[in-house]
Protein backbone atom coordinates (compact mmCIF):
# COMPACT_ATOMS: atom_id res chain seq x y z
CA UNK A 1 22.96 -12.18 -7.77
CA UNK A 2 23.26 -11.43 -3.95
CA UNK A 3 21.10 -14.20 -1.69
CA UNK A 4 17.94 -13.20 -1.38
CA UNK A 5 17.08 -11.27 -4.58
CA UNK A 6 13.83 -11.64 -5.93
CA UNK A 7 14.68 -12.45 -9.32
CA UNK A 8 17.50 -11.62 -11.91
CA UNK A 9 18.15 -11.37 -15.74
CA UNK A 10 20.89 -12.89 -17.12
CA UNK A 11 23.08 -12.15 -20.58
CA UNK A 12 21.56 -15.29 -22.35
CA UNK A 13 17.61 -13.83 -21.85
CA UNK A 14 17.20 -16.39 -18.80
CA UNK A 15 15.06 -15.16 -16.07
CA UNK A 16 16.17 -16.68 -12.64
CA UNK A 17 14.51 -16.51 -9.56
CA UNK A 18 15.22 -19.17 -6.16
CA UNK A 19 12.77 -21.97 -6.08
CA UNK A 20 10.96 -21.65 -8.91
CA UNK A 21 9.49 -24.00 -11.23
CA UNK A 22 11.81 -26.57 -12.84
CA UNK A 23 13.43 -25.50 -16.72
CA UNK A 24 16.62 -26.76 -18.68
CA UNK A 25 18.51 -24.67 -16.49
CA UNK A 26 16.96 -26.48 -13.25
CA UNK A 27 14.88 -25.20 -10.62
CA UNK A 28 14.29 -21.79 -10.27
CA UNK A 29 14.97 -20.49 -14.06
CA UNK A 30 12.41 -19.75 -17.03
CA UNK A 31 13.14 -18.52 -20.49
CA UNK A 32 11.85 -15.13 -20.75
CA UNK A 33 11.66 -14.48 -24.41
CA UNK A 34 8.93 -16.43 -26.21
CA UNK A 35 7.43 -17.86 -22.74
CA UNK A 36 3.60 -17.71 -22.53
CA UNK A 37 2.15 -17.09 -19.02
CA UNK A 38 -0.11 -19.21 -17.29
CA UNK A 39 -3.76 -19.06 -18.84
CA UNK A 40 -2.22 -16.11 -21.32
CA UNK A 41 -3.89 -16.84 -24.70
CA UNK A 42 -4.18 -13.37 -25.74
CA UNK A 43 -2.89 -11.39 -28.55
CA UNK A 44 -1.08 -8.90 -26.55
CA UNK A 45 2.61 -8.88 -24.80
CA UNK A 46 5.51 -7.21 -23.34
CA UNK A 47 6.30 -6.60 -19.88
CA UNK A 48 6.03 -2.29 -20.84
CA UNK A 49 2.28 -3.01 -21.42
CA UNK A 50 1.69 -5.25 -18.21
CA UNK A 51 3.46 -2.62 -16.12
CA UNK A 52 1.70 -0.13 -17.44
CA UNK A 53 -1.94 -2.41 -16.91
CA UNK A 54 -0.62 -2.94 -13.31
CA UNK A 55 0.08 0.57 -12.49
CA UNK A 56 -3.07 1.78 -13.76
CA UNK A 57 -5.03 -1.09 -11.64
CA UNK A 58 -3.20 0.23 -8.61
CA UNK A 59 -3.85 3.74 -9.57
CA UNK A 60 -7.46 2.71 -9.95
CA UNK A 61 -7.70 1.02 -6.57
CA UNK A 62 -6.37 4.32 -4.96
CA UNK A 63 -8.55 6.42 -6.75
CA UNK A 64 -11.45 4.32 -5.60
CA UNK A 65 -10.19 4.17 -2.05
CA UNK A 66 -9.58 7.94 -1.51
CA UNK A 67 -12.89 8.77 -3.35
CA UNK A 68 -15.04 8.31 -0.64
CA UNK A 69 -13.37 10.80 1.89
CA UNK A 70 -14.67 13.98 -0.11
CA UNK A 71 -18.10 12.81 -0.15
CA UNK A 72 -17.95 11.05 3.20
CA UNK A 73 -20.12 14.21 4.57
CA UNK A 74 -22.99 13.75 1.61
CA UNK A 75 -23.53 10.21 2.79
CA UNK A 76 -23.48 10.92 6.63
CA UNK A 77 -26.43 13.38 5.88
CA UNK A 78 -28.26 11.30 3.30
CA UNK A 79 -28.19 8.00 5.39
CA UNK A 80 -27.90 9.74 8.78
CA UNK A 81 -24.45 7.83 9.84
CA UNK A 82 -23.10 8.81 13.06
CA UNK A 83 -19.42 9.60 13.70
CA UNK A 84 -18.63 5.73 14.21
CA UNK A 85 -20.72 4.71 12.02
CA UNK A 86 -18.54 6.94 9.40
CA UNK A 87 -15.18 5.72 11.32
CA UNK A 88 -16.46 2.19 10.36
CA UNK A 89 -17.31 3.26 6.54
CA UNK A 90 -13.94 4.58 6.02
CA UNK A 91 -12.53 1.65 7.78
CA UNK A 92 -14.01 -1.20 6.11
CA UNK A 93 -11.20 -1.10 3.57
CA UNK A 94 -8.42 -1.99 6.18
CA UNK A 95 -10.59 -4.59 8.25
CA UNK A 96 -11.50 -6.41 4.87
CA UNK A 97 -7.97 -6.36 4.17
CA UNK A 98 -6.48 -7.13 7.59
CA UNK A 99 -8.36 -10.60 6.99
CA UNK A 100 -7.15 -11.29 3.89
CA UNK A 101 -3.53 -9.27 3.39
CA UNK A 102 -1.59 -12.65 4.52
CA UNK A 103 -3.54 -15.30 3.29
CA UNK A 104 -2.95 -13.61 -0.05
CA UNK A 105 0.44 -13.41 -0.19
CA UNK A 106 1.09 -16.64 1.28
CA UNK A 107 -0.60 -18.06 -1.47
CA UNK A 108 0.84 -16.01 -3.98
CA UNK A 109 4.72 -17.81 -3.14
CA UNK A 110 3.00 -20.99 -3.46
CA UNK A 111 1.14 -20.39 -5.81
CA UNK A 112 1.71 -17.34 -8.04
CA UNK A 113 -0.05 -14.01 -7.97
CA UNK A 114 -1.66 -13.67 -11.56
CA UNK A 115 -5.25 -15.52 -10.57
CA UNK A 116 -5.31 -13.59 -7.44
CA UNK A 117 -4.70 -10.35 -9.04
CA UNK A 118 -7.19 -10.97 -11.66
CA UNK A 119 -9.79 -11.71 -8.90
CA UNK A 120 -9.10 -8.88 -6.86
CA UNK A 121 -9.60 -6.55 -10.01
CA UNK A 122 -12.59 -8.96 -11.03
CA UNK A 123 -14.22 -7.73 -7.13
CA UNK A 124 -13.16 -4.09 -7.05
CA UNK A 125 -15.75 -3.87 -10.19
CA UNK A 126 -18.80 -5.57 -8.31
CA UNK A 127 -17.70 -3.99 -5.33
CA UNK A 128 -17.77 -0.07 -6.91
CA UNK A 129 -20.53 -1.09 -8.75
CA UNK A 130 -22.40 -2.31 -5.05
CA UNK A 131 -21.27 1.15 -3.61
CA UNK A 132 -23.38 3.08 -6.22
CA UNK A 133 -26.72 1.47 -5.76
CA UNK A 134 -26.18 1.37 -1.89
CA UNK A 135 -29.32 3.06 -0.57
CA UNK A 136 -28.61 2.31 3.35
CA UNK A 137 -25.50 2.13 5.68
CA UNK A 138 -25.57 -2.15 5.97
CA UNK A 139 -25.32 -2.37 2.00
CA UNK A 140 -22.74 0.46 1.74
CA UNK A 141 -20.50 -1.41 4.28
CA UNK A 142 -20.95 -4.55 2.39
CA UNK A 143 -19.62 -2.94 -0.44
CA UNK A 144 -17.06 -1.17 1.01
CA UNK A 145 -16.18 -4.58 2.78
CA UNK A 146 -15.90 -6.45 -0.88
CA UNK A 147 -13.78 -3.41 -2.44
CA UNK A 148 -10.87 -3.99 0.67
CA UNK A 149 -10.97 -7.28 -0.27
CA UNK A 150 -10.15 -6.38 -3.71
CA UNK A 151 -7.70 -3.75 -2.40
CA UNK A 152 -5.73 -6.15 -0.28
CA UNK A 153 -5.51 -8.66 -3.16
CA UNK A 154 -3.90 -6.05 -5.53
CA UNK A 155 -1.73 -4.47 -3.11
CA UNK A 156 -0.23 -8.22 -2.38
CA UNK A 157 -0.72 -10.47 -5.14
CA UNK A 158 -0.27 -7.35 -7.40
CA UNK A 159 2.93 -6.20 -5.97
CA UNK A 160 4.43 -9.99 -6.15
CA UNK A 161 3.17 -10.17 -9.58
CA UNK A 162 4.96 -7.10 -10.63
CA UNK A 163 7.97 -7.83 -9.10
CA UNK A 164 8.03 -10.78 -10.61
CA UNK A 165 7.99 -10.14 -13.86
CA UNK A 166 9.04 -6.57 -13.82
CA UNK A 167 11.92 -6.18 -12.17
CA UNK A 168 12.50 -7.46 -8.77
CA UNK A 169 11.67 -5.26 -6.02
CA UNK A 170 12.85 -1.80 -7.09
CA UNK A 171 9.71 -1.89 -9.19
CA UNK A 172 7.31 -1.38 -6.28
CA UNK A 173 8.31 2.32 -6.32
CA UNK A 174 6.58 2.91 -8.94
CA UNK A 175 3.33 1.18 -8.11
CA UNK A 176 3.38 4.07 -5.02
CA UNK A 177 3.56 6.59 -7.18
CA UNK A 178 0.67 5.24 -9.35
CA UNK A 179 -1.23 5.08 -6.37
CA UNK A 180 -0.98 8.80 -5.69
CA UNK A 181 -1.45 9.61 -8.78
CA UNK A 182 -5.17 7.78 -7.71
CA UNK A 183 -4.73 9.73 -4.77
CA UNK A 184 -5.19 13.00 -6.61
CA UNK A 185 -7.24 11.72 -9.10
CA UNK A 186 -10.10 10.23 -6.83
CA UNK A 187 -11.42 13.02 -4.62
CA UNK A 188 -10.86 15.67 -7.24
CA UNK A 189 -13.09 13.53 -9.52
CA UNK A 190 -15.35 12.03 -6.98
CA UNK A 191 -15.99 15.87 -5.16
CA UNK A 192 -16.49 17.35 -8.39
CA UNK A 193 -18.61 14.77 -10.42
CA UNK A 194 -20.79 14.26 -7.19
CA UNK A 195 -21.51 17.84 -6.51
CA UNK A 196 -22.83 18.39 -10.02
CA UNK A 197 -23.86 14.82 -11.39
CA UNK A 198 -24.98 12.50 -8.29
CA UNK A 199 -22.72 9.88 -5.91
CA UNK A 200 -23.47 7.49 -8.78
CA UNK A 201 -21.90 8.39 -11.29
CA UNK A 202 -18.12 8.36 -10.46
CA UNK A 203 -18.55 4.83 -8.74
CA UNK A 204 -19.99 3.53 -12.14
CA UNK A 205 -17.22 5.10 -14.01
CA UNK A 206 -14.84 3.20 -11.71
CA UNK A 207 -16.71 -0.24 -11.73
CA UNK A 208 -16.02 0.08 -15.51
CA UNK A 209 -12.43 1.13 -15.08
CA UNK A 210 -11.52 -1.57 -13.03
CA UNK A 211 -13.48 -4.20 -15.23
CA UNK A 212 -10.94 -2.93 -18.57
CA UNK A 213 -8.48 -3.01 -17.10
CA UNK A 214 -8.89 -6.44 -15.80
CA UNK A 215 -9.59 -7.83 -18.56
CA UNK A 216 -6.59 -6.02 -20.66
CA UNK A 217 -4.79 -8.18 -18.01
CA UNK A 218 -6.36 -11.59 -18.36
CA UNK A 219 -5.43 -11.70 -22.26
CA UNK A 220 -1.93 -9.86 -21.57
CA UNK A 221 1.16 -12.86 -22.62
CA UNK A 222 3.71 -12.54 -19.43
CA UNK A 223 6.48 -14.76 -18.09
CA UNK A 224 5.44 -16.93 -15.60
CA UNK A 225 5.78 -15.28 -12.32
CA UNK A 226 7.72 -18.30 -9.93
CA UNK A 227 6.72 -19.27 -6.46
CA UNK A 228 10.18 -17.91 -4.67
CA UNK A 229 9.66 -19.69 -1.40
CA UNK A 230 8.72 -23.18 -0.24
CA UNK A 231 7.82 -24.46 2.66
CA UNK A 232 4.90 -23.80 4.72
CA UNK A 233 3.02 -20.33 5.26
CA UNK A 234 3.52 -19.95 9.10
CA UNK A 235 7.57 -20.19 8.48
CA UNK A 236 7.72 -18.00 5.87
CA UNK A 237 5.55 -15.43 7.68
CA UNK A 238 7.45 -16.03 10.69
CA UNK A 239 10.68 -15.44 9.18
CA UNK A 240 9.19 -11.76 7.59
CA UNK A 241 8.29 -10.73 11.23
CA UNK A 242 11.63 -11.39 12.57
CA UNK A 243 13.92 -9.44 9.98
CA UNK A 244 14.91 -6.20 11.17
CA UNK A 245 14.00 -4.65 7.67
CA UNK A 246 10.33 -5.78 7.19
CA UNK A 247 9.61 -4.62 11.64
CA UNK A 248 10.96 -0.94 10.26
CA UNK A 249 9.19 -0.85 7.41
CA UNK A 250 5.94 -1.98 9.08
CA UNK A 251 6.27 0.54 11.92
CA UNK A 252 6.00 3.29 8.72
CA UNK A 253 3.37 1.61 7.62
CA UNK A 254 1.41 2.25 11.04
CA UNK A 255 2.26 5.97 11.14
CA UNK A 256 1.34 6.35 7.51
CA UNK A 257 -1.82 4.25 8.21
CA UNK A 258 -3.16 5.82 11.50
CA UNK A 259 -2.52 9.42 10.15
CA UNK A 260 -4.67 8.25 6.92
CA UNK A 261 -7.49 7.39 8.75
CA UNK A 262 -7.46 10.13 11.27
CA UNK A 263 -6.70 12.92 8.10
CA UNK A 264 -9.61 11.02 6.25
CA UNK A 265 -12.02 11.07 8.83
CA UNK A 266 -11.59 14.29 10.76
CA UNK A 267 -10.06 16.79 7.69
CA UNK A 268 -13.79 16.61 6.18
CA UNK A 269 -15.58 16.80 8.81
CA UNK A 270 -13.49 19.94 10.08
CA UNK A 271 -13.68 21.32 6.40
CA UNK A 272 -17.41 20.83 5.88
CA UNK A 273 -18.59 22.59 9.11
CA UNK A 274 -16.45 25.22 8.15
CA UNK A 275 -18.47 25.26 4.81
CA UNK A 276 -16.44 23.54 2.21
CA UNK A 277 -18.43 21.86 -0.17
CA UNK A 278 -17.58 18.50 -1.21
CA UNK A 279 -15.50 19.64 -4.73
CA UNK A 280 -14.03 22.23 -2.53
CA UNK A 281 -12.76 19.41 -0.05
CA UNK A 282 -11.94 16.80 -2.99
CA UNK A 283 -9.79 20.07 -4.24
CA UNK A 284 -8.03 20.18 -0.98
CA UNK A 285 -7.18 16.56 -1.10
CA UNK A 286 -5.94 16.64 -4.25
CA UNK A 287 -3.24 19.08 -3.91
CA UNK A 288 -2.10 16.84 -0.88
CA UNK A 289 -2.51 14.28 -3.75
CA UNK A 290 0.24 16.43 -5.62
CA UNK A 291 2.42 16.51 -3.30
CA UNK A 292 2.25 12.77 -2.37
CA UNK A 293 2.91 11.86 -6.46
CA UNK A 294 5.76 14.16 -6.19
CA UNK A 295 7.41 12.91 -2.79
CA UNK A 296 6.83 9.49 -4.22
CA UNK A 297 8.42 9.76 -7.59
CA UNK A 298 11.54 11.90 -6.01
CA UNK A 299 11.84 9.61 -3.50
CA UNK A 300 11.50 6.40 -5.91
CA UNK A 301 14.16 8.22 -8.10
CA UNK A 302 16.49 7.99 -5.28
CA UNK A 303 16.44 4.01 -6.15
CA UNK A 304 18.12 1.72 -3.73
CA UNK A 305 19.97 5.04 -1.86
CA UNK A 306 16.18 6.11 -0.85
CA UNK A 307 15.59 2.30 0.38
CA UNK A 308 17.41 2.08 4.21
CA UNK A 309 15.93 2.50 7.60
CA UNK A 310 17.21 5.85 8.63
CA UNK A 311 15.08 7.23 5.55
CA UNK A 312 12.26 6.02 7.42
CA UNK A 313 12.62 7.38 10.22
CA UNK A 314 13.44 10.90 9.17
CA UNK A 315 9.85 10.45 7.13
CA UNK A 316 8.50 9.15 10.72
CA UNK A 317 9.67 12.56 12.53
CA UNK A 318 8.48 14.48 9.85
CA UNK A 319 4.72 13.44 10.10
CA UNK A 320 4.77 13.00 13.44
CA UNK A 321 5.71 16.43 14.29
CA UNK A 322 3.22 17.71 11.88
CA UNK A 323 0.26 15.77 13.63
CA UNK A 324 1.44 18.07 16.22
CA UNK A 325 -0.52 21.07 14.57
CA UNK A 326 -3.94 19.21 14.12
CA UNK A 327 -3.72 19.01 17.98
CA UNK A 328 -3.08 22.58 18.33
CA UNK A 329 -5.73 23.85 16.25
CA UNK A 330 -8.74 22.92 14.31
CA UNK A 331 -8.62 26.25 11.81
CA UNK A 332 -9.39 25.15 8.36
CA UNK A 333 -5.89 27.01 7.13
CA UNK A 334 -4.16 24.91 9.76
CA UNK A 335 -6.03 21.69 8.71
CA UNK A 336 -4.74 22.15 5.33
CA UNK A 337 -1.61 22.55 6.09
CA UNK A 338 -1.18 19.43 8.16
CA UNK A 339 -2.67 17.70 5.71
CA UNK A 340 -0.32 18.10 3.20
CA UNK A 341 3.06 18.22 5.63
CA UNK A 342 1.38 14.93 6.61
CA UNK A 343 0.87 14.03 3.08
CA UNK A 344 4.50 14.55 2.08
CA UNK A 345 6.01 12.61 4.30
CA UNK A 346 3.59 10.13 3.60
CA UNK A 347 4.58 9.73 0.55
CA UNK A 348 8.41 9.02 1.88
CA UNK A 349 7.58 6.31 3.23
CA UNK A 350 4.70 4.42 1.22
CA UNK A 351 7.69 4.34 -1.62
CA UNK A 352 10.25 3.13 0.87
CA UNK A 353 8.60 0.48 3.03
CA UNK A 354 7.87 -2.70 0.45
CA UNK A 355 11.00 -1.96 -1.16
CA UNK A 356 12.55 -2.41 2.03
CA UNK A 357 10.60 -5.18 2.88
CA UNK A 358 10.76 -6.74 -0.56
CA UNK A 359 15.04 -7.09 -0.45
CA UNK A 360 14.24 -8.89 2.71
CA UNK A 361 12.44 -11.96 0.84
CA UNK A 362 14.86 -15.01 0.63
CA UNK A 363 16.53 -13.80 3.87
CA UNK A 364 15.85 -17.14 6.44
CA UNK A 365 12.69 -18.29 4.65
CA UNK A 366 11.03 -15.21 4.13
CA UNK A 367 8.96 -15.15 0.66
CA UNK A 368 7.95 -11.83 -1.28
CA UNK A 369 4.01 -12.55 -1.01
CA UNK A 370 5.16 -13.32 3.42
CA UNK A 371 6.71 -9.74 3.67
CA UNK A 372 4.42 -7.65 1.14
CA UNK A 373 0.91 -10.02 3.23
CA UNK A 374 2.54 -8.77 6.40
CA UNK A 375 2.75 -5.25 5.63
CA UNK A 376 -0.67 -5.26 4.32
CA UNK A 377 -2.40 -6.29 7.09
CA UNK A 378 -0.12 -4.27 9.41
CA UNK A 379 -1.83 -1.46 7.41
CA UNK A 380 -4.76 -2.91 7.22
CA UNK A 381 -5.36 -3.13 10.91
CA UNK A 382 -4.74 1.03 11.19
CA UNK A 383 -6.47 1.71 8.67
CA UNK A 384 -9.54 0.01 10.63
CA UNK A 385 -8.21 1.38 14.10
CA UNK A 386 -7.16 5.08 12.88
CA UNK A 387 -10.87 5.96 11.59
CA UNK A 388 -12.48 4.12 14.62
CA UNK A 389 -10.63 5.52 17.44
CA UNK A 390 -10.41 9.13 15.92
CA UNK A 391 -14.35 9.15 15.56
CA UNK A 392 -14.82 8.08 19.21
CA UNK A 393 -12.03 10.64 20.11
CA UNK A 394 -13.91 13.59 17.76
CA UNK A 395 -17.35 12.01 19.44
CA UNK A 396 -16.65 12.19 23.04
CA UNK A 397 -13.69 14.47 23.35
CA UNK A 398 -12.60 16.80 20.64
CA UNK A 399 -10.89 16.80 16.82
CA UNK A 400 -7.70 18.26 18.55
CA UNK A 401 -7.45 15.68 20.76
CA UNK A 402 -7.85 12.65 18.33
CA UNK A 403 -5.09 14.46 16.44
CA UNK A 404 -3.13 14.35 19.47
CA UNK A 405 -3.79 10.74 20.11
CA UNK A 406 -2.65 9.75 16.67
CA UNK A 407 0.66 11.66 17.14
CA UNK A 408 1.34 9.82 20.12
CA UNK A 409 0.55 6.72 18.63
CA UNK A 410 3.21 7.67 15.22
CA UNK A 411 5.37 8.10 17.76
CA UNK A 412 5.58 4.88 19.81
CA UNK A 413 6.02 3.79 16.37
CA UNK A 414 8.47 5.57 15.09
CA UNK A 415 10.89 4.42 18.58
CA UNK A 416 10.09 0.50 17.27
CA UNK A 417 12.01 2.06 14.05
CA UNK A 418 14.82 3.39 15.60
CA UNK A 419 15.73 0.11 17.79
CA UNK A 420 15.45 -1.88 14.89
CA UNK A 421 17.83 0.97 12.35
CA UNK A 422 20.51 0.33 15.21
CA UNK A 423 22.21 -2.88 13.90
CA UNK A 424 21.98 -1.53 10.43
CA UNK A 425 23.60 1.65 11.39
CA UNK A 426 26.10 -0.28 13.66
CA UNK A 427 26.82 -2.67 10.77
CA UNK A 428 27.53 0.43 8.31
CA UNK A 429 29.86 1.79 10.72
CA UNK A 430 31.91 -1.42 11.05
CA UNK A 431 31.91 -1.91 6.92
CA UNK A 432 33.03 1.68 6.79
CA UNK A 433 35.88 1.28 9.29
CA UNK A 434 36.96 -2.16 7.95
CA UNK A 435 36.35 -4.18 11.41
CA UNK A 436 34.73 -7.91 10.73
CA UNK A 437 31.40 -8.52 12.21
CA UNK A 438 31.72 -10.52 15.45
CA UNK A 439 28.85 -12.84 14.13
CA UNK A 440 30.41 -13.25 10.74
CA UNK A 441 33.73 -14.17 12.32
CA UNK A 442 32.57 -16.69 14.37
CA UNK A 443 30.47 -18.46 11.57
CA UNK A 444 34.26 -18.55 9.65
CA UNK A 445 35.42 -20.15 12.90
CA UNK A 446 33.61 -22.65 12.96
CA UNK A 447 34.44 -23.31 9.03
């Protein structure tokens, strides 16, 4: 198993992973079959069943997430938000979870990630359930506030929990792809049910959704998921914001999180005044959804040849360029169709970027729960800028123009990505042609 893999299976059933708990074997290696996990005393088991539980409470975390944008409009009117007032709505997910992202995953390596994931399932429920009795903007933020708490958890402690146990790192792929399944699944469901059966009702069908599957969790038998990484939190977070994979994969994750927010404030908004009612608009976002399920599973198909940094930026040119049309026109066939261009290449690289970031935990200190924290609240912190700054933009200046801002913004980004794909594509080069690496030499040198 190379250095820095998360964890590996070996012929004899042994489950190995760096710096884990003590065994027979010594540190770092569990018995798989027959192991109970921590606090599982349930009748249940298999790692097929607890993937399945953990896709569907990512898929349910999506769903809830994307939910909102279809019926954004219906609560501006009822509670009479303002544009920022909206921004902050749809942005309370990412500024929840640009507070807690890191500490979460720095306290899943230490710690393991099956408490926290529990938790964050445990809050999505009271949060969802919050959302549907909100009756004024202050308690719909509060709940909004809770469920990105929730969200952040999942999407880190989650994540390290699945890899964990399912895998290693190649089985993030598929938690993307559950997520746009949610993706489709919330606004279709959220537009439709609202328009003919009230806000509430979706949000309580959630809150119970989220409590199942929860508790499916809590009694599921697992192998203990090991704490990869010792040492303190700072080093290991340090050590994820120097390696050249997890900076490339976080500049994706700002273009895919500033387009979000800017698609999930401003595509409604342009929609509705054009006269789209909210199932109409949920519809609209669920084809996108589609297209993002598809994208993801092609792309997470691709395995480890989809999982490099010249993948990401191709997916980086690709979205920017179709911002581009949002800031040429505001026509609701043109809206539509950036949305799902947008949407697409989303989807590229959502599916890439915590693979990529996951091979780099065990590189110089850096710990899965460091990498997958850091990406998080790199997200988190557009998703509470993109919606913010592109109601301002829409409020003062115009929709085109806060599509134009975003674009430029994706592409600052997407120049971080190509400095940091150099070495890689240098290093290729010199495996391909045979030549030693000047660094590598001079380490056998001094050997």
């Amino acid at each position: 198993m190379r250095q820095g893999a998360r964890i590996g299976h070996g012929v004899d059933g042994v489950q190995r992973g760096p710096g884990g708990p003590g065994g027979p074997e010594g540190p770092g290696v569990q018995r798989v079959q027959g192991v109970q996990g921590v606090g599982g005393t349930g009748p249940f088991g298999g790692p097929g069943l607890f993937r399945l539980l953990i896709y569907g409470l990512i898929l349910a975390s999506a769903a809830a997430q994307f939910a909102l944008v279809p019926v954004m409009p219906i609560y501006a009117h009822r509670l009479g938000l303002s544009g920022f007032q909206q921004g902050m709505v749809l942005g309370a997910t990412g500024l929840a979870a640009l507070v807690v992202s890191v500490p979460a995953g720095t306290l899943s390596d230490r710690f393991g990630a099956r408490r926290i994931t529990l938790a964050s399932g445990l809050l999505m429920a009271a949060a969802t359930l919050a959302q549907a009795l909100a009756g004024s903007f202050p308690v719909l933020l509060a709940s909004r506030l809770a469920f990105g708490a929730g969200y952040a958890m999942v999407w880190t402690a989650g994540l390290c929990w699945l890899a964990d146990v399912a895998g290693g790192p190649t089985a993030l792929g598929g938690s993307v792809a559950s997520a746009g399944v949610g993706g489709v699944a919330g606004p279709a469901a959220s537009g439709a049910l609202t328009q003919h059966l009230g806000l509430a009702v979706p949000l309580l069908a959630g809150a119970a959704g989220f409590a199942v599957i929860t508790v499916a969790l809590g009694w599921l038998r697992v192998p203990p998921a090991p704490a990869a990484v010792r040492g303190t939190a700072f080093a290991g977070l340090r050590a994820a914001a120097r390696d050249r994979s997890v900076i490339g994969a976080a500049a994706a994750v700002v273009v895919a999180g500033l387009s979000t927010g800017a698609s999930a404030l401003l595509v409604p908004a342009q929609l509705h005044a054009a006269g789209a009612s909210p199932g109409q608009i949920g519809l609209v976002f669920a084809t996108a959804g589609i297209l993002f399920a598809a994208g993801s599973a092609l792309t997470a198909a691709a395995g480890r040849r989809a999982v490099n940094l010249p993948v990401i930026c191709g997916g980086m040119v690709a979205l920017t360029a179709a911002l581009s049309l949002g800031a040429l026109s505001t026509a609701s066939l043109v809206i539509i169709v950036m949305l799902c261009l947008t949407t697409a290449a989303r989807s590229v690289l959502w599916t890439v970027s915590y693979p990529l970031a996951a091979d780099a935990a065990g590189r110089g200190g850096t710990g899965l729960g460091a990498a997958v924290g850091l990406l998080n609240g790199v997200w988190a912190a557009t998703a509470v800028l993109g919606p913010l700054a592109a109601g301002l933009a829409a409020e003062h200046v115009s929709a085109r123009a806060a599509f134009g801002l975003t674009e430029a913004a994706c592409g600052a980004a997407l120049a971080v990505a190509a400095v940091a794909a150099r070495p890689a594509r240098r290093s290729a080069r010199r495996a391909a042609r045979h030549v030693p690496d000047p660094d590598v030499s001079s380490a056998k040198a001094l050997h």
